[in-house]
N, C-alpha and C. Protein backbone atom coordinates (compact mmCIF):
# COMPACT_ATOMS: atom_id res chain seq x y z
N UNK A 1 3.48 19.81 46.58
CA UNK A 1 2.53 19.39 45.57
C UNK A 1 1.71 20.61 45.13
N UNK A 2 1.39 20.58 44.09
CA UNK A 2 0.58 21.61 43.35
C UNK A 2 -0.64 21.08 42.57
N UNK A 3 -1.52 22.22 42.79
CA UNK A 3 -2.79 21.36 42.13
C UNK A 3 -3.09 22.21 41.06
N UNK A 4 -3.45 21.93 40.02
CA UNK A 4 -3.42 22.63 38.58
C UNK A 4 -5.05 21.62 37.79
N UNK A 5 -5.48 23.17 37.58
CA UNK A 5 -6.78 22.96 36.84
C UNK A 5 -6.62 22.51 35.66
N UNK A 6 -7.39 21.35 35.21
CA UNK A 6 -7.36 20.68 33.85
C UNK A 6 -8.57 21.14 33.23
N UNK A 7 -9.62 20.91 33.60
CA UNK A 7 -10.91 20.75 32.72
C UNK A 7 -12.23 21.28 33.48
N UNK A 8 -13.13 21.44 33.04
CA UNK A 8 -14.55 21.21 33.45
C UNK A 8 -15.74 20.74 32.72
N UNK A 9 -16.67 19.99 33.28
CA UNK A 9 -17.81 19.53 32.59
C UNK A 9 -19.04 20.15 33.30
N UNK A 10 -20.23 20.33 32.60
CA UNK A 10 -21.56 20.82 33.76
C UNK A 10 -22.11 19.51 32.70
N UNK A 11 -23.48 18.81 33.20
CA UNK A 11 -24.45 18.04 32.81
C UNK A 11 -25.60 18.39 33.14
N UNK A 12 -26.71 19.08 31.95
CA UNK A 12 -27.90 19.57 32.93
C UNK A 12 -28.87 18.59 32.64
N UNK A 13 -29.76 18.66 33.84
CA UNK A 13 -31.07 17.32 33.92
C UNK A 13 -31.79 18.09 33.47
N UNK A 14 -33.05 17.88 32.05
CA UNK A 14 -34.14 18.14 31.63
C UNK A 14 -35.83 17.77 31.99
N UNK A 15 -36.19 18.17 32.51
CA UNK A 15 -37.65 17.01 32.12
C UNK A 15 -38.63 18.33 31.60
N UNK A 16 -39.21 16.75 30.97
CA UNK A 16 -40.43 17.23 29.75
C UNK A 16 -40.83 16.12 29.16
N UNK A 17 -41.92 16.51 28.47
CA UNK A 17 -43.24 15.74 27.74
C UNK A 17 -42.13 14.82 27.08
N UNK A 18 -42.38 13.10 27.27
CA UNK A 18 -41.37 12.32 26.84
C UNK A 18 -40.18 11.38 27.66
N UNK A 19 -40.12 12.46 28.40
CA UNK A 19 -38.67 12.35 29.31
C UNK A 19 -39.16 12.82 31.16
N UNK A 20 -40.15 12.25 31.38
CA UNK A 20 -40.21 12.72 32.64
C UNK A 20 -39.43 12.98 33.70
N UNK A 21 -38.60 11.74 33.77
CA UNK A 21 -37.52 11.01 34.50
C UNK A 21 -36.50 11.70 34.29
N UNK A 22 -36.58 12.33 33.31
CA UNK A 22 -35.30 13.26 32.83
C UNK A 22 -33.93 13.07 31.76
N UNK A 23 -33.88 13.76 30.79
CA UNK A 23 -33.10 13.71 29.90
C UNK A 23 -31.53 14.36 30.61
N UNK A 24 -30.57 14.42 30.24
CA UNK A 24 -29.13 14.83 30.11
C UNK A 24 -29.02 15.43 29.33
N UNK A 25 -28.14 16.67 29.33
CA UNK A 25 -27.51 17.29 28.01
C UNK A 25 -26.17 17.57 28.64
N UNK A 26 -24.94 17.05 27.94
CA UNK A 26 -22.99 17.36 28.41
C UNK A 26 -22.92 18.44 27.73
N UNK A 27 -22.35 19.51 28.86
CA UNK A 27 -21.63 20.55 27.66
C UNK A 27 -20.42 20.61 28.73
N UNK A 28 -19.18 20.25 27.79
CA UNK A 28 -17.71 19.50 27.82
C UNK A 28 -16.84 21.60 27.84
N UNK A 29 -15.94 21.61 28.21
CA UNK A 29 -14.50 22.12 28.03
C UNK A 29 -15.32 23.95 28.34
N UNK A 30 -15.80 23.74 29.78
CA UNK A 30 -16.23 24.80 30.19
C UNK A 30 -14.76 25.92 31.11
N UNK A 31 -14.94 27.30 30.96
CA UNK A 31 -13.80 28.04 31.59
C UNK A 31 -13.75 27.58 32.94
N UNK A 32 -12.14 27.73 33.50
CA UNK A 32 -12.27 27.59 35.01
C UNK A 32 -12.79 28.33 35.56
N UNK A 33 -13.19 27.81 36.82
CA UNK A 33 -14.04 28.97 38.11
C UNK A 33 -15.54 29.54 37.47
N UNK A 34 -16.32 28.74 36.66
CA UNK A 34 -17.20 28.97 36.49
C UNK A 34 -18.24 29.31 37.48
N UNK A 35 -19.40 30.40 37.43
CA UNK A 35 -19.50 30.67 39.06
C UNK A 35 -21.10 29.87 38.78
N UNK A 36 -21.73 29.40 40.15
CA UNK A 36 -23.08 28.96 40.18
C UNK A 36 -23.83 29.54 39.86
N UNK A 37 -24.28 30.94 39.49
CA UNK A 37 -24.74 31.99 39.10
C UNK A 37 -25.06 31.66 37.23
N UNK A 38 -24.22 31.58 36.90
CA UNK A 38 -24.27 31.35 35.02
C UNK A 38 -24.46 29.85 35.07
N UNK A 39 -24.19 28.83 35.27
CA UNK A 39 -24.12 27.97 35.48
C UNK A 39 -25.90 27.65 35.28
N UNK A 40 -26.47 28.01 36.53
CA UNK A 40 -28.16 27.98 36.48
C UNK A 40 -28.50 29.06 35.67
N UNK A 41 -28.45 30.02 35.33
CA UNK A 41 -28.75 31.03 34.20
C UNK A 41 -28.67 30.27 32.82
N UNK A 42 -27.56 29.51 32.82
CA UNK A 42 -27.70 28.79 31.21
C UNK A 42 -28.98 27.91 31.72
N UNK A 43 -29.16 27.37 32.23
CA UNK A 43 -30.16 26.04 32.53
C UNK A 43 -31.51 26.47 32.16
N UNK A 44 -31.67 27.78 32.66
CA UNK A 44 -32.82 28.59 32.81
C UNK A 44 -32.84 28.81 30.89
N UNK A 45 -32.05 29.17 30.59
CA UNK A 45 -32.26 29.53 29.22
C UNK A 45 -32.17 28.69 28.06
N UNK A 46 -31.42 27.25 28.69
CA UNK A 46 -32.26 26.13 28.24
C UNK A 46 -33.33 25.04 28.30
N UNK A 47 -34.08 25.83 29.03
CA UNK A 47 -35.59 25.46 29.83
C UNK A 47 -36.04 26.34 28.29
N UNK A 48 -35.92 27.55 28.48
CA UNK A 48 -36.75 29.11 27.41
C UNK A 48 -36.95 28.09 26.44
N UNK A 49 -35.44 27.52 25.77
CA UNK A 49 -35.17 27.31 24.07
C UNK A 49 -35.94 25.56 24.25
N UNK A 50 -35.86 24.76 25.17
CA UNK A 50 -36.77 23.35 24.44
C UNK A 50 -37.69 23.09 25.31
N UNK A 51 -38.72 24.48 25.93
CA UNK A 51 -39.92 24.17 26.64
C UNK A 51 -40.21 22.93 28.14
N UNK A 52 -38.84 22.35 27.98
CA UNK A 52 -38.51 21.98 29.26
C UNK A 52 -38.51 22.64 30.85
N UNK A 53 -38.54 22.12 31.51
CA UNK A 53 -37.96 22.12 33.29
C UNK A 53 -36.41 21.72 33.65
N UNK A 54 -35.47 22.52 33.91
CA UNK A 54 -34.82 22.61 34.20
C UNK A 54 -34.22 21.99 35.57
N UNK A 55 -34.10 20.73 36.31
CA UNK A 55 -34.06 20.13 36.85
C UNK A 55 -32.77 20.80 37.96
N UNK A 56 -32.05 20.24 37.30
CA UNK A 56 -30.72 20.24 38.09
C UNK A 56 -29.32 20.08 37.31
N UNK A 57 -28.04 20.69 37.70
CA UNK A 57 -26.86 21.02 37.04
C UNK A 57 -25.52 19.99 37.72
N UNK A 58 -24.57 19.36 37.07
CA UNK A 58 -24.25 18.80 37.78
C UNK A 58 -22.39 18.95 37.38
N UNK A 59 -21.81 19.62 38.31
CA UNK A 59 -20.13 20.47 37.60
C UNK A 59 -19.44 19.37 38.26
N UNK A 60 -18.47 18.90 37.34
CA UNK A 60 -17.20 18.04 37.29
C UNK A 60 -16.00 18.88 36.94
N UNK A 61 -15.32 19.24 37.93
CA UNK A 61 -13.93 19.76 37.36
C UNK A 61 -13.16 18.46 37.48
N UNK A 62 -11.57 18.54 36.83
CA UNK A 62 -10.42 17.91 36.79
C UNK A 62 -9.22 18.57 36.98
N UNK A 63 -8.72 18.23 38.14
CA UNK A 63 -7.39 18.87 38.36
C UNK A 63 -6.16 17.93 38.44
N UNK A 64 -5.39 18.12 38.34
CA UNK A 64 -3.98 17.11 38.63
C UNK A 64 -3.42 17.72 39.56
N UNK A 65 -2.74 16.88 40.73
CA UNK A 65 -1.63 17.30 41.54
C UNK A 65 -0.66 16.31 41.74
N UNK A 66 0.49 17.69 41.35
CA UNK A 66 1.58 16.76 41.22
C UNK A 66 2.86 17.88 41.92
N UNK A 67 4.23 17.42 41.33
CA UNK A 67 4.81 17.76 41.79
C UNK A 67 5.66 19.38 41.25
């Protein structure tokens, strides 16, 4: 069996004035082996751009294994 990378998703948690509890933002059809490093670096720099808190990141890959 072989396991073969399909996809990735990250979902970052926001909070801010509005959204205490925390908003979501999907960003869909990320490169494989994305490292934890950029991953929170984007988060951080979408804290900068909508004056938010940067909560937490949440990575979904998809792989198939088959034959």
């Amino acid at each position: 069996m072989k396991k073969s990378w399909i996809k990735s998703t990250a979902s970052y948690t926001m909070i801010g004035d509005g959204h205490e509890k925390g908003v979501r933002q999907n960003y869909p059809n990320l490169v494989a082996n994305v490292s934890e490093e950029k991953l929170i670096k984007f988060g951080e720099v979408l804290a900068d751009l909508s004056g938010d808190t940067f909560q937490k990141v949440m990575l979904n890959d998809t792989n198939v294994i088959a034959e």
